[in-house]
C-alpha atoms as a PDB file:
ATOM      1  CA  UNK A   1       0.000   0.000   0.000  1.00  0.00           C
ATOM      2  CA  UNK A   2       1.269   3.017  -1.537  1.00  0.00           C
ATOM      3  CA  UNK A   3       0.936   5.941   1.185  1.00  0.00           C
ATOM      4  CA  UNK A   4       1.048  10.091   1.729  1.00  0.00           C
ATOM      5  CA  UNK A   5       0.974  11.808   4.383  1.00  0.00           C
ATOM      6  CA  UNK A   6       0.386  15.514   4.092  1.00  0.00           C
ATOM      7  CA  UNK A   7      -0.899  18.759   6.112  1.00  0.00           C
ATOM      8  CA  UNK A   8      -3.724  20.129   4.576  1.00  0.00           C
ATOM      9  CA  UNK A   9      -3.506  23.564   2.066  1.00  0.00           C
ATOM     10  CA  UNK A  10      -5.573  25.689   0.927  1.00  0.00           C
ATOM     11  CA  UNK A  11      -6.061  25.486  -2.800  1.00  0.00           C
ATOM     12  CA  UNK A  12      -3.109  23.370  -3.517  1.00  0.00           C
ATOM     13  CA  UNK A  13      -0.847  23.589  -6.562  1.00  0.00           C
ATOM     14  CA  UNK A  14      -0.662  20.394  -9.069  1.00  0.00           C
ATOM     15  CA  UNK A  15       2.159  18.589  -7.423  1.00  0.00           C
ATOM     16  CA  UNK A  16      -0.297  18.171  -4.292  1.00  0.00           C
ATOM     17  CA  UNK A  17      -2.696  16.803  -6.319  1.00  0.00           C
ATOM     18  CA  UNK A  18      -0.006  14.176  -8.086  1.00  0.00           C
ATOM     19  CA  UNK A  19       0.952  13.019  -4.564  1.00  0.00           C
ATOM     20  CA  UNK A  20      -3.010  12.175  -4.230  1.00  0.00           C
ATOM     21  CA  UNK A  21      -2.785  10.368  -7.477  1.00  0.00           C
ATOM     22  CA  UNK A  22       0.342   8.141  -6.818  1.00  0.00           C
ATOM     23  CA  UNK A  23      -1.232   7.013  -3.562  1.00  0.00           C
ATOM     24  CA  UNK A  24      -3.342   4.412  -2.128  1.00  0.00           C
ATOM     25  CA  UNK A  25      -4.307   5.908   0.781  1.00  0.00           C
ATOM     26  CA  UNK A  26      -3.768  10.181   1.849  1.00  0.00           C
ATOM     27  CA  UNK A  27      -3.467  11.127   5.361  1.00  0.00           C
ATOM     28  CA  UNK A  28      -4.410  14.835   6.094  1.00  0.00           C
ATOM     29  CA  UNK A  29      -1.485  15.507   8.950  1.00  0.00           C
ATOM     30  CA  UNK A  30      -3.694  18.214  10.750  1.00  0.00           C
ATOM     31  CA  UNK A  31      -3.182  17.568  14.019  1.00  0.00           C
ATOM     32  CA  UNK A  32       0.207  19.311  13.844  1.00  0.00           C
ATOM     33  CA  UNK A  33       1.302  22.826  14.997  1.00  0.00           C
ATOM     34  CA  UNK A  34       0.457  25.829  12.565  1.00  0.00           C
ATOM     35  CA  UNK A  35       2.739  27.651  10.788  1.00  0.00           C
ATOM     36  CA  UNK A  36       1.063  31.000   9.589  1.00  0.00           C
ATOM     37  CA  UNK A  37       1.365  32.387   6.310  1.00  0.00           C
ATOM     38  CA  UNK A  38       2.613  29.516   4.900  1.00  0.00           C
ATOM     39  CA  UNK A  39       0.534  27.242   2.304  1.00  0.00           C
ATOM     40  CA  UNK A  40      -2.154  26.290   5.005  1.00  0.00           C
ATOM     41  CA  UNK A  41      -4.196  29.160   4.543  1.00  0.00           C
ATOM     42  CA  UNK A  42      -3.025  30.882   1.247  1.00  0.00           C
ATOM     43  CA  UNK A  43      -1.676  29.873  -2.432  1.00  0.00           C
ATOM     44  CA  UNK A  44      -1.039  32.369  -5.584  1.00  0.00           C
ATOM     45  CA  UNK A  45      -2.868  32.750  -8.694  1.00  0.00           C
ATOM     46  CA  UNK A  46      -1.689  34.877 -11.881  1.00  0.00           C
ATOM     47  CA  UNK A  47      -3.624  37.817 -12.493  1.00  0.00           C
ATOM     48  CA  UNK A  48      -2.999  40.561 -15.175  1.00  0.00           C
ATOM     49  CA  UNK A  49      -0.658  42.640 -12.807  1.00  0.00           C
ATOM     50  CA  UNK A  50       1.375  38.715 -12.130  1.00  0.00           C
ATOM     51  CA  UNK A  51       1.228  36.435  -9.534  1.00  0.00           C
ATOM     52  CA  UNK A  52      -1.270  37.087  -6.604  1.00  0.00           C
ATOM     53  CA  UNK A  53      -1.532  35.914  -2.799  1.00  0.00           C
ATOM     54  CA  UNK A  54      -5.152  34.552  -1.546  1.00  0.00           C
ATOM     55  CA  UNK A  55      -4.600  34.866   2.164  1.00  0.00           C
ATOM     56  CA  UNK A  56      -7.083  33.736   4.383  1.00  0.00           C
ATOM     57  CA  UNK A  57      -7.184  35.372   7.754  1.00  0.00           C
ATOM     58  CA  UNK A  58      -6.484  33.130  10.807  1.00  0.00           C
ATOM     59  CA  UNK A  59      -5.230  35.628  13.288  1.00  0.00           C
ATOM     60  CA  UNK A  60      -2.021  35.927  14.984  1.00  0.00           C
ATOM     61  CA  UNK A  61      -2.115  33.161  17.744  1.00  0.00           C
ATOM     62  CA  UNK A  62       0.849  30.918  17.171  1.00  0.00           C
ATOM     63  CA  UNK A  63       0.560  27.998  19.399  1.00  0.00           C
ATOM     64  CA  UNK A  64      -2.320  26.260  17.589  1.00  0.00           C
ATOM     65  CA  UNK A  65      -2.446  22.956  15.625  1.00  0.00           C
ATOM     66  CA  UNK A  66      -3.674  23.306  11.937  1.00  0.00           C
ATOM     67  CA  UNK A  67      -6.815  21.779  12.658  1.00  0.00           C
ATOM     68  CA  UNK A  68      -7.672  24.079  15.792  1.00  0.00           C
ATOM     69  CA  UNK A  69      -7.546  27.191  13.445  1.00  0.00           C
ATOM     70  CA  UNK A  70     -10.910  29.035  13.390  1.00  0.00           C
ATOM     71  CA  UNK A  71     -12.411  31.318  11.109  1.00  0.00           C
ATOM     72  CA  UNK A  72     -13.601  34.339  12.602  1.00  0.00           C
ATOM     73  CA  UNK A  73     -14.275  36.336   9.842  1.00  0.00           C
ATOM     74  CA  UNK A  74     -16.443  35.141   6.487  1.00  0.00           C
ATOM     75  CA  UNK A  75     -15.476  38.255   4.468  1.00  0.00           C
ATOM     76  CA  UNK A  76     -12.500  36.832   3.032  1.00  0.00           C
ATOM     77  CA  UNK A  77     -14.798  34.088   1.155  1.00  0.00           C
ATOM     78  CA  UNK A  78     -16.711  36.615  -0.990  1.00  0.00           C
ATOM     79  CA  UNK A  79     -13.077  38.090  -1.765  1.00  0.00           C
ATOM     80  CA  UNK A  80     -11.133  35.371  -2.599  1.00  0.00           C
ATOM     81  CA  UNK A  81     -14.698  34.088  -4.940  1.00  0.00           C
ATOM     82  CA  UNK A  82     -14.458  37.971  -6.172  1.00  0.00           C
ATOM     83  CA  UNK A  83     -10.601  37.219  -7.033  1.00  0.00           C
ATOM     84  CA  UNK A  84     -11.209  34.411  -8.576  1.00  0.00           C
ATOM     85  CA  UNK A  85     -14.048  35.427 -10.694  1.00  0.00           C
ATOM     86  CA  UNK A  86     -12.057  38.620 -11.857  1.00  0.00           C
ATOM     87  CA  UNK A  87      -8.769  36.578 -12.455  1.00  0.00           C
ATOM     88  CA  UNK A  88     -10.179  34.142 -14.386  1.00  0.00           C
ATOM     89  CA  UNK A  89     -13.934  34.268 -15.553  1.00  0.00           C
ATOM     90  CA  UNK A  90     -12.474  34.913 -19.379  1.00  0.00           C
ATOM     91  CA  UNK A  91     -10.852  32.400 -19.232  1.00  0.00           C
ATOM     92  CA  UNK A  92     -11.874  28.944 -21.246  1.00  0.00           C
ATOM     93  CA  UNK A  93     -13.310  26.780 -18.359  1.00  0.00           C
ATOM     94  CA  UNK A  94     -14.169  28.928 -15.724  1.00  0.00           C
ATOM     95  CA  UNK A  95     -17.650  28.823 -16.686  1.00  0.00           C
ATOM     96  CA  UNK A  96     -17.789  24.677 -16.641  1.00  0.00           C
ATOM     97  CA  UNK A  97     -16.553  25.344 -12.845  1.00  0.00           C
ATOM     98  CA  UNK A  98     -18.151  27.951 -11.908  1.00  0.00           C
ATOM     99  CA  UNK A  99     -20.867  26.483 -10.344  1.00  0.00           C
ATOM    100  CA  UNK A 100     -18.330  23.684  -8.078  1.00  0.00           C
ATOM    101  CA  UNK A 101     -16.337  26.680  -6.618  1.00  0.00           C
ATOM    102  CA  UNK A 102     -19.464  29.234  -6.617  1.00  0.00           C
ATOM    103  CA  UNK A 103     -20.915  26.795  -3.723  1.00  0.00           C
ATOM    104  CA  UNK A 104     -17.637  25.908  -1.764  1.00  0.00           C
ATOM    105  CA  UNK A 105     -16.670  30.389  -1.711  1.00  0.00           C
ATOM    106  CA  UNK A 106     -20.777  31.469  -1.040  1.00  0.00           C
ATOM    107  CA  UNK A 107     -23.077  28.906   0.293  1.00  0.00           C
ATOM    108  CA  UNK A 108     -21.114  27.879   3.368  1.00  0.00           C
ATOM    109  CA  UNK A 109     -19.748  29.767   5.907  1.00  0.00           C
ATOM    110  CA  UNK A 110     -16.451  27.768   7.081  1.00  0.00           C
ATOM    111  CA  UNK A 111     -15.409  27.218  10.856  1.00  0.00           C
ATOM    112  CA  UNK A 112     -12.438  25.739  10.548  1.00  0.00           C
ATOM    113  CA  UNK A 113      -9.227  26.178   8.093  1.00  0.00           C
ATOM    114  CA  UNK A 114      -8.181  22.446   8.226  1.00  0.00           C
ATOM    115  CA  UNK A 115     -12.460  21.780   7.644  1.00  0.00           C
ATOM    116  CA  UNK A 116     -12.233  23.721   4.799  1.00  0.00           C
ATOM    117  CA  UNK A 117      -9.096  22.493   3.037  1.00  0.00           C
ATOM    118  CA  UNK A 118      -9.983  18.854   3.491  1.00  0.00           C
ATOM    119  CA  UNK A 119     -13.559  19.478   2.072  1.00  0.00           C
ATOM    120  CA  UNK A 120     -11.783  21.462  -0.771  1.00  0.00           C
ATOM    121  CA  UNK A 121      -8.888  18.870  -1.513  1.00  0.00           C
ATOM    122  CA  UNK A 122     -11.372  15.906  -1.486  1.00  0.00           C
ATOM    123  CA  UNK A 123     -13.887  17.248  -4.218  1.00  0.00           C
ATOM    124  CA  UNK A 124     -11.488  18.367  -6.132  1.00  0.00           C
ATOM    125  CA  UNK A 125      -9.652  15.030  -6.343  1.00  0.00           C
ATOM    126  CA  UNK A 126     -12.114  13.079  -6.875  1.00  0.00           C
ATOM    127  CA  UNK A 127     -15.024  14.913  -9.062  1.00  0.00           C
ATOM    128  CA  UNK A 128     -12.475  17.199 -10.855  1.00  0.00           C
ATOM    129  CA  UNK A 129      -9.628  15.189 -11.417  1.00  0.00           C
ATOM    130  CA  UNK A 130     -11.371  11.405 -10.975  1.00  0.00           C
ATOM    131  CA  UNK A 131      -8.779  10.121  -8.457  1.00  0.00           C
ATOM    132  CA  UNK A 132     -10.170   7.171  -6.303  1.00  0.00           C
ATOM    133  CA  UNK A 133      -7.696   7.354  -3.488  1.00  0.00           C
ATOM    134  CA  UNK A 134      -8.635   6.799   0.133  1.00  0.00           C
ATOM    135  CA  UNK A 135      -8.746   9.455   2.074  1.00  0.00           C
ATOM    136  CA  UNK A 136      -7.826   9.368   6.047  1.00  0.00           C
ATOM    137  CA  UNK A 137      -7.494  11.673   9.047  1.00  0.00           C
ATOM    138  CA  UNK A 138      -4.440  11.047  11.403  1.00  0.00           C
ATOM    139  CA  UNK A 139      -6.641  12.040  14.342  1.00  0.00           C
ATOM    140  CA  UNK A 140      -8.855   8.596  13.396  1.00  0.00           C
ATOM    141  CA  UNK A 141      -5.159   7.327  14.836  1.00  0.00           C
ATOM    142  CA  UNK A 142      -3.605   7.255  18.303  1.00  0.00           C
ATOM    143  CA  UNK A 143      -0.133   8.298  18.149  1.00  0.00           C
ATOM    144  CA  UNK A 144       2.656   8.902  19.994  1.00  0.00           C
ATOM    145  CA  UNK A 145       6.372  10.613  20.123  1.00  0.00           C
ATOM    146  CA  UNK A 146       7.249  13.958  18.348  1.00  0.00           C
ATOM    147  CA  UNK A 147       7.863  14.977  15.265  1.00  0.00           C
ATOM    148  CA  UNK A 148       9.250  11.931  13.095  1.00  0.00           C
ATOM    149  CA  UNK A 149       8.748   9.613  15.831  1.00  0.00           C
ATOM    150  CA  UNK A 150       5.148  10.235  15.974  1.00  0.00           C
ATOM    151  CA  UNK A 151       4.891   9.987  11.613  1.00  0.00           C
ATOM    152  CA  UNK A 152       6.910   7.056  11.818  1.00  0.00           C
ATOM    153  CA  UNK A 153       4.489   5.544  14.040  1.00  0.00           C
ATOM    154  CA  UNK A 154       1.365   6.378  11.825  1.00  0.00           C
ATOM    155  CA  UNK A 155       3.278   5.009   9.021  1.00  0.00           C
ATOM    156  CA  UNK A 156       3.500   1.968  11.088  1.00  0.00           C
ATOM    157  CA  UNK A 157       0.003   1.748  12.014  1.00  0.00           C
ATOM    158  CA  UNK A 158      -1.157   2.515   8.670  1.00  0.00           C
ATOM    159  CA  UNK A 159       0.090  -0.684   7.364  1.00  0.00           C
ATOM    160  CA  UNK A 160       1.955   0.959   4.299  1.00  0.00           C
ATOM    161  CA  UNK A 161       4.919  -0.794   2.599  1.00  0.00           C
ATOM    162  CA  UNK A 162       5.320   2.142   0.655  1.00  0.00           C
ATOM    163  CA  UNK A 163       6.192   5.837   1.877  1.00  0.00           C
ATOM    164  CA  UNK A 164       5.967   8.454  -0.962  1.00  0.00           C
ATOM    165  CA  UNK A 165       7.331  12.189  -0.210  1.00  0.00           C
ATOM    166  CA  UNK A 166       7.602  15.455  -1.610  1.00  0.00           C
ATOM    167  CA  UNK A 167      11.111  16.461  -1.924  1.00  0.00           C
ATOM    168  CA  UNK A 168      10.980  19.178   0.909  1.00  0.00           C
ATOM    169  CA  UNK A 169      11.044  16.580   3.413  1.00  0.00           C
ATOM    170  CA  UNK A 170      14.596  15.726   2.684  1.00  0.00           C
ATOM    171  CA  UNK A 171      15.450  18.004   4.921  1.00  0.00           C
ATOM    172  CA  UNK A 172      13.827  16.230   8.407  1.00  0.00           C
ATOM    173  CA  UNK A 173      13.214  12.551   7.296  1.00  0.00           C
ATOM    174  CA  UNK A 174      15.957   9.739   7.878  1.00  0.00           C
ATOM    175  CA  UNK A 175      15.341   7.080   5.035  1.00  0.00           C
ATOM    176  CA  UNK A 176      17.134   4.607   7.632  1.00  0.00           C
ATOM    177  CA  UNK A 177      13.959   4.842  10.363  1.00  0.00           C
ATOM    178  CA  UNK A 178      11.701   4.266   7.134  1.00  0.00           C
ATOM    179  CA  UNK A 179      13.893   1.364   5.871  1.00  0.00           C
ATOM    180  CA  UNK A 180      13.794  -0.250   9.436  1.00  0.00           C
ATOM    181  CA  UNK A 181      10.092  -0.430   9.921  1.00  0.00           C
ATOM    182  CA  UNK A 182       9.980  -2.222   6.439  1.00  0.00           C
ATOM    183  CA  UNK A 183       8.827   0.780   4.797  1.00  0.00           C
ATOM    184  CA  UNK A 184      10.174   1.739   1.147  1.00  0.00           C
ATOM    185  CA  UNK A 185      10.705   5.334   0.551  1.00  0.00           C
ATOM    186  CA  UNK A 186      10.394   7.522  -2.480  1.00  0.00           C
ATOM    187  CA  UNK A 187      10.972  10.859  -3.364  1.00  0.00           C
ATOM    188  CA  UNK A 188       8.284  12.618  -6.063  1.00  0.00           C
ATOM    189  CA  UNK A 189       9.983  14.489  -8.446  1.00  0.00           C
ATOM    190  CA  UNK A 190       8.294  17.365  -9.996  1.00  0.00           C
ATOM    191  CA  UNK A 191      10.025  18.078 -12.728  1.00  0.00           C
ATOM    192  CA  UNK A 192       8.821  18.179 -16.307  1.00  0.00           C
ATOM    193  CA  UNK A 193       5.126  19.191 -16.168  1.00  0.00           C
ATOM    194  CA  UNK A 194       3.990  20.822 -19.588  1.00  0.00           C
ATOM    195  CA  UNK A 195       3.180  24.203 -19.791  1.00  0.00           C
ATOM    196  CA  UNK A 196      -0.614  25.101 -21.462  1.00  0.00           C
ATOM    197  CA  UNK A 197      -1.988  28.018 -22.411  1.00  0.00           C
ATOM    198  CA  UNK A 198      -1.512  30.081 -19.672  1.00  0.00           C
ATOM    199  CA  UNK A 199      -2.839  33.523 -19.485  1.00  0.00           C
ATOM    200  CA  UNK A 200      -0.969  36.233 -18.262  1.00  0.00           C
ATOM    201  CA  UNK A 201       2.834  35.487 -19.224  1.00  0.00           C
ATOM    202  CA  UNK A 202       5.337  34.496 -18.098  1.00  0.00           C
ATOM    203  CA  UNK A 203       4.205  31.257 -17.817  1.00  0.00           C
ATOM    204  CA  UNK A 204       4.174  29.766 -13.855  1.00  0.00           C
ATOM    205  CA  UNK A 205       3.673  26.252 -12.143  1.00  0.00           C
ATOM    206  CA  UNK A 206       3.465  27.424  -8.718  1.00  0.00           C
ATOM    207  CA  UNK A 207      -0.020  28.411  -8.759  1.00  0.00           C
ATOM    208  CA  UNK A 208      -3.095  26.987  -7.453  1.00  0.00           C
ATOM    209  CA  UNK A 209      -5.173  24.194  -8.864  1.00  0.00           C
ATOM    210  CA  UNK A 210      -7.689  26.395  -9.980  1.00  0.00           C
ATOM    211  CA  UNK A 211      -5.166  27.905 -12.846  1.00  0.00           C
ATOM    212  CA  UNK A 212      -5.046  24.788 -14.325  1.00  0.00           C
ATOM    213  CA  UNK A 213      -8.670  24.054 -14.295  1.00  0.00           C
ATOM    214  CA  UNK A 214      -9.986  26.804 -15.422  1.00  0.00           C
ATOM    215  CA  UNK A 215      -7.473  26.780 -18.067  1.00  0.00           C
ATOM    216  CA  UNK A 216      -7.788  23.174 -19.917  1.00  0.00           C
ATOM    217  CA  UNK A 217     -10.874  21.654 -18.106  1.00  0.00           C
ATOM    218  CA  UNK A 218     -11.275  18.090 -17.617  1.00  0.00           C
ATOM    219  CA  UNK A 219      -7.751  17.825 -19.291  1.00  0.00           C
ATOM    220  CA  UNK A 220      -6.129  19.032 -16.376  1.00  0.00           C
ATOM    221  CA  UNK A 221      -4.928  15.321 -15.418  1.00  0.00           C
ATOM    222  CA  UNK A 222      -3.086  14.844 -18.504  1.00  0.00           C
ATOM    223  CA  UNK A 223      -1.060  17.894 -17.343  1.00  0.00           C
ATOM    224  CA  UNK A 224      -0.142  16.372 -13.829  1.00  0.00           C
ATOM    225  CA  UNK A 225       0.547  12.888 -14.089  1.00  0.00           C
ATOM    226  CA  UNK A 226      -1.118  11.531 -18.204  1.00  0.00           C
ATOM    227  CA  UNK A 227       1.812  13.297 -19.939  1.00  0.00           C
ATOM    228  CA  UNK A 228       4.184  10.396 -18.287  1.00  0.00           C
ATOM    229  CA  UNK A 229       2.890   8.017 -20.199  1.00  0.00           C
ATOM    230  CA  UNK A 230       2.556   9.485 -23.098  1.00  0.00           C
ATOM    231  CA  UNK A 231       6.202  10.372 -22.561  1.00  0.00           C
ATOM    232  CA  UNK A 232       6.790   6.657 -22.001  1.00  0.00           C
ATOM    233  CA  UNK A 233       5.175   5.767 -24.987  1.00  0.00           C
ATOM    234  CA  UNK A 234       7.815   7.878 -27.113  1.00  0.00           C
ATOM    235  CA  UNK A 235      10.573   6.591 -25.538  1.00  0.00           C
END
């Protein structure tokens, strides 16, 4: 069993997504501290004057795990629907997903950051993009140590052979505690995603989701993970 393990974000880029699709099961890592301002609770999209920062607010209490951030303040969901709608609503698909995002932004008014991310993430993955993986909570688990001891352990109890990271996590993760519990890891390598039309040059990656979608449509997973095989098909 092919596994991820990942705090939630808000609006993720692609790369998120193609984590989702190379696993079997995705465990939202929520019940972790905060870090504000950092892809929790905003992600960029291009706009005519470049790149642009959603932010939602979350206040300025630091010792808070992601999923005990609350939302105080609605406003910011008519905004960021307001940003979205002026950013992109020439754009080819916008229309065909209008009505998906229109309902997530307006019709609900959202609690919690880590609520609202999950909720996102999940609908997006699977009636967007068609992925099938399982989706768990690591507060359905009880778990113990700090830091890598406790993700080791929900590894452990998750019953995964496989470990699959983003390359970030270099930086904290010991392949040998991985390679002891049985557990093969791998590193997912970004590179070589295919640009697409784009509006709003230069062209960027690094954006939210929601550039790609409203961009190409329901070709969006040929731009995140299909163009490997057609790439193995030439080769």
């Amino acid at each position: 069993m092919r596994l991820v393990v990942l705090q939630s974000n808000y609006i993720p880029w692609k790369g998120y997504f193609d984590l989702i699709h190379d696993a079997d099961v995705f465990i939202f890592y929520d019940d972790v501290q905060y870090t504000k301002n950092d892809w929790r609770n905003r992600n960029r999209i291009k706009t005519a004057r470049g790149s642009q920062w959603l932010t939602i607010p979350t206040g300025i209490d630091a010792k808070r795990l992601v999923c005990e951030v609350e939302l105080i303040d609605p406003g910011w969901q008519r905004s960021h629907w307001d940003s979205l709608r002026h950013s992109y609503g020439q754009s080819p698909f916008f229309g065909h997903y209008r009505p998906f995002f229109e309902e997530i932004y307006l019709a609900h008014a959202w609690r919690y950051l880590s609520e609202l991310n999950q909720h996102m993430i999940r609908r997006i993955a699977t009636e967007l993009l068609g992925l099938r993986t399982r989706f768990e909570d690591s507060r359905s688990y009880s778990l113990s140590g700090e830091k890598q001891e406790r993700l080791l352990d929900l590894v452990r109890q998750s019953g995964a052979s496989h470990y699959l990271s983003g390359p970030a996590a270099r930086a904290y993760i010991e392949p040998a505690r991985f390679a002891e519990l049985g557990v093969e890891l791998q590193w997912k390598d970004y590179a070589g995603y295919p640009e697409y039309g784009q509006a709003h040059p230069p062209f960027e990656h690094g954006v939210s989701i929601v550039d790609l979608l409203f961009h190409v449509g329901p070709a969006a997973p040929t731009y995140i993970w299909g163009w490997r095989d057609a790439t193995a098909l030439r080769s």
